[in-house]
Protein backbone atom coordinates (compact mmCIF):
# COMPACT_ATOMS: atom_id res chain seq x y z
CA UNK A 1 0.00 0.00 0.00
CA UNK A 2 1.07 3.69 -0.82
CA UNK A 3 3.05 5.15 2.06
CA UNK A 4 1.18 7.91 4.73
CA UNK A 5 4.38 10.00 3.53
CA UNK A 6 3.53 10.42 -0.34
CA UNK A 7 -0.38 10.86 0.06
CA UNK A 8 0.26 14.42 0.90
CA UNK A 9 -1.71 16.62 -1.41
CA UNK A 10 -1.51 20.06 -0.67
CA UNK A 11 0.76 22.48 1.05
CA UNK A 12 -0.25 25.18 4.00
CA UNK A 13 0.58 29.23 3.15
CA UNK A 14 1.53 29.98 6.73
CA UNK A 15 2.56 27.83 9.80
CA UNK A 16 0.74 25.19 12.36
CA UNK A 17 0.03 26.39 15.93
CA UNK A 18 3.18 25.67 18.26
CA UNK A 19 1.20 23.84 20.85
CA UNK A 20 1.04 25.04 24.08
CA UNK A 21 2.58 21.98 25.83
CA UNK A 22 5.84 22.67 27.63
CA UNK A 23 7.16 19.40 27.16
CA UNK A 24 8.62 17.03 29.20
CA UNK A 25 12.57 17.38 29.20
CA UNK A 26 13.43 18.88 31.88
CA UNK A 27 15.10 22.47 31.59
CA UNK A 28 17.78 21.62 34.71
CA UNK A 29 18.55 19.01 32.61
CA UNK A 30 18.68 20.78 29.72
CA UNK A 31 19.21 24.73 30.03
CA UNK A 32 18.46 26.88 27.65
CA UNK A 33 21.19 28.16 25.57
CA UNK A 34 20.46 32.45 25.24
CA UNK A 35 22.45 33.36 21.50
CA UNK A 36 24.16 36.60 21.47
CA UNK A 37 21.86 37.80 18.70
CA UNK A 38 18.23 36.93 18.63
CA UNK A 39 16.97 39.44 16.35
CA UNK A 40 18.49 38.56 12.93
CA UNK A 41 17.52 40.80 9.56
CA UNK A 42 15.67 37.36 7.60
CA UNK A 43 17.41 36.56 4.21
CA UNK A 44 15.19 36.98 1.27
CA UNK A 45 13.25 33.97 0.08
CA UNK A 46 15.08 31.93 -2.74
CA UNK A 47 15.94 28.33 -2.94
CA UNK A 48 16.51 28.01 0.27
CA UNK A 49 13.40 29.58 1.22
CA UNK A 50 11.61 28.29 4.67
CA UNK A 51 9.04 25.55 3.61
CA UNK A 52 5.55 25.85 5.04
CA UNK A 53 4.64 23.31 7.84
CA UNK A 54 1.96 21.00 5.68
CA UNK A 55 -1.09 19.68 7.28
CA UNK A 56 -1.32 16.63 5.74
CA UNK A 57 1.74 15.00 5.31
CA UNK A 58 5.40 15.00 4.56
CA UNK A 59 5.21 16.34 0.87
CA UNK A 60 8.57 16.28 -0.22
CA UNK A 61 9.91 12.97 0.39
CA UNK A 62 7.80 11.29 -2.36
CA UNK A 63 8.74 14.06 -4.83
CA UNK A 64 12.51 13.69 -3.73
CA UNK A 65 12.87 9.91 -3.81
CA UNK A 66 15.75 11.07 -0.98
CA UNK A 67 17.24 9.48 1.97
CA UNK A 68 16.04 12.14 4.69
CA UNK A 69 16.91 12.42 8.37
CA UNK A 70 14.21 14.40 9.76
CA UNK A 71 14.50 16.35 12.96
CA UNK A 72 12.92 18.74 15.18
CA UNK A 73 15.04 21.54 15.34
CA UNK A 74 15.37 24.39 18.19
CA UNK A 75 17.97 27.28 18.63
CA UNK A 76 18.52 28.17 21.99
CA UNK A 77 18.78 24.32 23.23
CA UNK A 78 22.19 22.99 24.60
CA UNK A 79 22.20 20.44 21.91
CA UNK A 80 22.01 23.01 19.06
CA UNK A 81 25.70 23.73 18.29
CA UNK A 82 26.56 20.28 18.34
CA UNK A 83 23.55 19.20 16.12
CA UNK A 84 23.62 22.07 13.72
CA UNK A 85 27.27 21.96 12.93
CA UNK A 86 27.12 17.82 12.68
CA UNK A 87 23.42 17.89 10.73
CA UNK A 88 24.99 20.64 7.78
CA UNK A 89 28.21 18.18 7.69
CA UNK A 90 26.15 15.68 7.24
CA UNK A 91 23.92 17.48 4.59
CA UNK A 92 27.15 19.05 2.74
CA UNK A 93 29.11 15.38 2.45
CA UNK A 94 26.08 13.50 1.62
CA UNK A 95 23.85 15.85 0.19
CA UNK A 96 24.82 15.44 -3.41
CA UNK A 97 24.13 11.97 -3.26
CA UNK A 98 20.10 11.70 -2.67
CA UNK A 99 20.25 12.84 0.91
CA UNK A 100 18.76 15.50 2.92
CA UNK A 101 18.47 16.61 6.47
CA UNK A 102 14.91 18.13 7.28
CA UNK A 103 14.18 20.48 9.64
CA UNK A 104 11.04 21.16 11.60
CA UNK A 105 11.52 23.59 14.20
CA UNK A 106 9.98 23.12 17.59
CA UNK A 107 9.00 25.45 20.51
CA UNK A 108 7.47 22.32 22.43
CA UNK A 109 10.25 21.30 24.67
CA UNK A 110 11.84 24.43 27.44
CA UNK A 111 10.23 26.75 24.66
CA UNK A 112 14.00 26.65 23.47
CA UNK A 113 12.52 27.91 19.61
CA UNK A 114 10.66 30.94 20.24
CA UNK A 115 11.17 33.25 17.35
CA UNK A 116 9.16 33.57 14.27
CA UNK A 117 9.91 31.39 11.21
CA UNK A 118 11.78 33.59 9.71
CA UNK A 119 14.06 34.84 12.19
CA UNK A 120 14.41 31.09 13.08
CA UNK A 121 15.75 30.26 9.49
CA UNK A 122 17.86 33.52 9.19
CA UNK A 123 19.36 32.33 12.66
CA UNK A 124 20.67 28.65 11.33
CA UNK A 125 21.64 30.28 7.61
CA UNK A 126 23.92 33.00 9.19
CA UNK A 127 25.02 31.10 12.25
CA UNK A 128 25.71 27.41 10.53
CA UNK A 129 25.09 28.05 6.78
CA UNK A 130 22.80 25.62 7.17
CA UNK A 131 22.03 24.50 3.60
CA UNK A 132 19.36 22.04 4.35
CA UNK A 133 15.49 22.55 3.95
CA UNK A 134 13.84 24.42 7.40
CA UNK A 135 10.12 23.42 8.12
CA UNK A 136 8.08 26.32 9.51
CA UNK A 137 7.50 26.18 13.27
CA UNK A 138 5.33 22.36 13.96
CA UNK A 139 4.38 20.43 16.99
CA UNK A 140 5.74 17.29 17.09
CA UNK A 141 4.19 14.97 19.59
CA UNK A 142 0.95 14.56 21.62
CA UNK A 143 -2.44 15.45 20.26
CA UNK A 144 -1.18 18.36 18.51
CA UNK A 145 1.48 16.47 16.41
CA UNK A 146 1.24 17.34 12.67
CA UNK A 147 0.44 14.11 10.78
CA UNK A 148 4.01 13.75 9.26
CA UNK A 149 5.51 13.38 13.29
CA UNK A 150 2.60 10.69 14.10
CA UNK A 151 3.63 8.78 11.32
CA UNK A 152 7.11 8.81 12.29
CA UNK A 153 6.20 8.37 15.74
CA UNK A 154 3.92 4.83 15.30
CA UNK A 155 6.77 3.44 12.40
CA UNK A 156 9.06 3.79 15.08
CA UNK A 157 7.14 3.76 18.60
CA UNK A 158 9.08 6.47 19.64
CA UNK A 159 8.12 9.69 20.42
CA UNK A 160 10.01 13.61 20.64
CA UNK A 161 10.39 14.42 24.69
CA UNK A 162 13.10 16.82 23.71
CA UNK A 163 14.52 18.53 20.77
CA UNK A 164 16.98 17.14 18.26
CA UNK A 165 15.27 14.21 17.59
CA UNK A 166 16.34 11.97 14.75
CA UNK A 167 14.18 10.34 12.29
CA UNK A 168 15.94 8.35 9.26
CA UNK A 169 13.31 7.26 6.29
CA UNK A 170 14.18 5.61 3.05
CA UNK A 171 13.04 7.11 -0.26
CA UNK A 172 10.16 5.19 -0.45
CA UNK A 173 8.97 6.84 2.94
CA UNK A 174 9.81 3.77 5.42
CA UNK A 175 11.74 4.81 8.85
CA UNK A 176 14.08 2.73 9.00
CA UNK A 177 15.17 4.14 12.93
CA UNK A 178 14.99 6.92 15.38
CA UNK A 179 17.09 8.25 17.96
CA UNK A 180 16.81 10.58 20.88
CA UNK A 181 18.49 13.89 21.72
CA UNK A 182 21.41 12.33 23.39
CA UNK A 183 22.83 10.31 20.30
CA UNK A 184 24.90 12.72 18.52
CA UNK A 185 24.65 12.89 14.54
CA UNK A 186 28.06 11.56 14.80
CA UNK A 187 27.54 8.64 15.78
CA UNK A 188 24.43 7.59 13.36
CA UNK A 189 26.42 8.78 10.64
CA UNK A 190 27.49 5.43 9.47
CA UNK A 191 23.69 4.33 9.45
CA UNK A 192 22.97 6.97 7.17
CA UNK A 193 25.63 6.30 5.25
CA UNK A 194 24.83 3.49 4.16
CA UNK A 195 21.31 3.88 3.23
CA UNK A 196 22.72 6.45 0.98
CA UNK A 197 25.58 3.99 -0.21
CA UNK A 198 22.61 1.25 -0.86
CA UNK A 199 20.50 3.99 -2.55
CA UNK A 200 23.55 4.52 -5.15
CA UNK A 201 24.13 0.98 -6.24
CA UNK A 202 20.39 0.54 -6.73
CA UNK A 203 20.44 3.24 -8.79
CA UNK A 204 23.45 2.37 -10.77
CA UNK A 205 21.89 -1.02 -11.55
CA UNK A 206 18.72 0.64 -12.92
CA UNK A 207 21.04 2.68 -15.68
């Protein structure tokens, strides 16, 4: 049967509602990290433009036919060096091979993402030159989750309690595994690399 992930079938013009749970991570646990500059000027829109949240779906993966590691982003978390600098390493090595990290910013967990799409793009452009695609501003688990997280979330029966989750999926919209904000992209590289190395040969032998 057709994959929840390509039966998206149209796109939203603005952003879904944050949600107005706080989460459960605890911000002891994990403080907030407050940037220097929170008020960034927002790039003008181009390729690299911030994609609207959808309400159906995932919309791009189908279209793609990409590897993706989808994540729920946030910028003032004290995993959001690590994972930004790792996640657009990962996107520049592997990127020209039918890969892509996606980003869906989160204000769920510590409300660690609270700026406006915009200023939450212009932040991970200028600060990480992040190159990947950036979701507009989702909620990604409980009752509020966006339909695209809930599929994730029963593939895999796990759920986001914190930011920088990781979700890999195969380009025919399977997760293939998930991991939580304490495994570092580092060390799930080699998992994504080869799904990407497996997506190569296949597509070598179809030539």
């Amino acid at each position: 049967s057709e994959s929840p992930l390509s039966q998206h079938r149209t796109i939203s013009s603005g952003p879904l509602p944050a949600g107005t749970a706080a989460g459960t991570g605890p911000s002891s646990v994990h403080p907030p990290v407050r940037r220097a500059v929170r008020r960034l000027v927002p790039r003008p829109c181009g390729a690299r433009a911030l994609i609207p949240a959808c309400p159906g779906l995932l919309p791009l993966l189908a279209r793609w036919r990409r590897v993706s590691l989808v994540v729920n982003v946030a910028s003032e978390c004290g995993y959001t060096d690590s994972h930004y600098k790792a996640l657009q390493q990962l996107q520049r090595d592997l990127g020209p091979y039918h890969f892509n990290v996606l980003a869906f910013p989160c204000n769920q967990f510590g409300q660690q993402e609270p700026d406006t799409n915009k200023e939450i793009e212009s932040f991970a452009r200028k600060t990480y030159g992040a190159s990947f695609p950036m979701f507009s501003k989702i909620t990604v688990s409980g009752a509020g989750a966006i339909p695209a997280f809930k599929y994730l979330i029963d593939s895999t029966g796990e759920e986001p309690t914190w930011n920088f989750w990781k979700y890999l999926v195969d380009p025919n919209g399977k997760v293939v595994k998930a991991w939580d904000s304490t495994i570092s992209v580092e060390e799930i590289r080699p998992h994504v690399t080869e799904l990407v190395r497996k997506i190569i040969l296949k597509k070598k032998d179809e030539l």
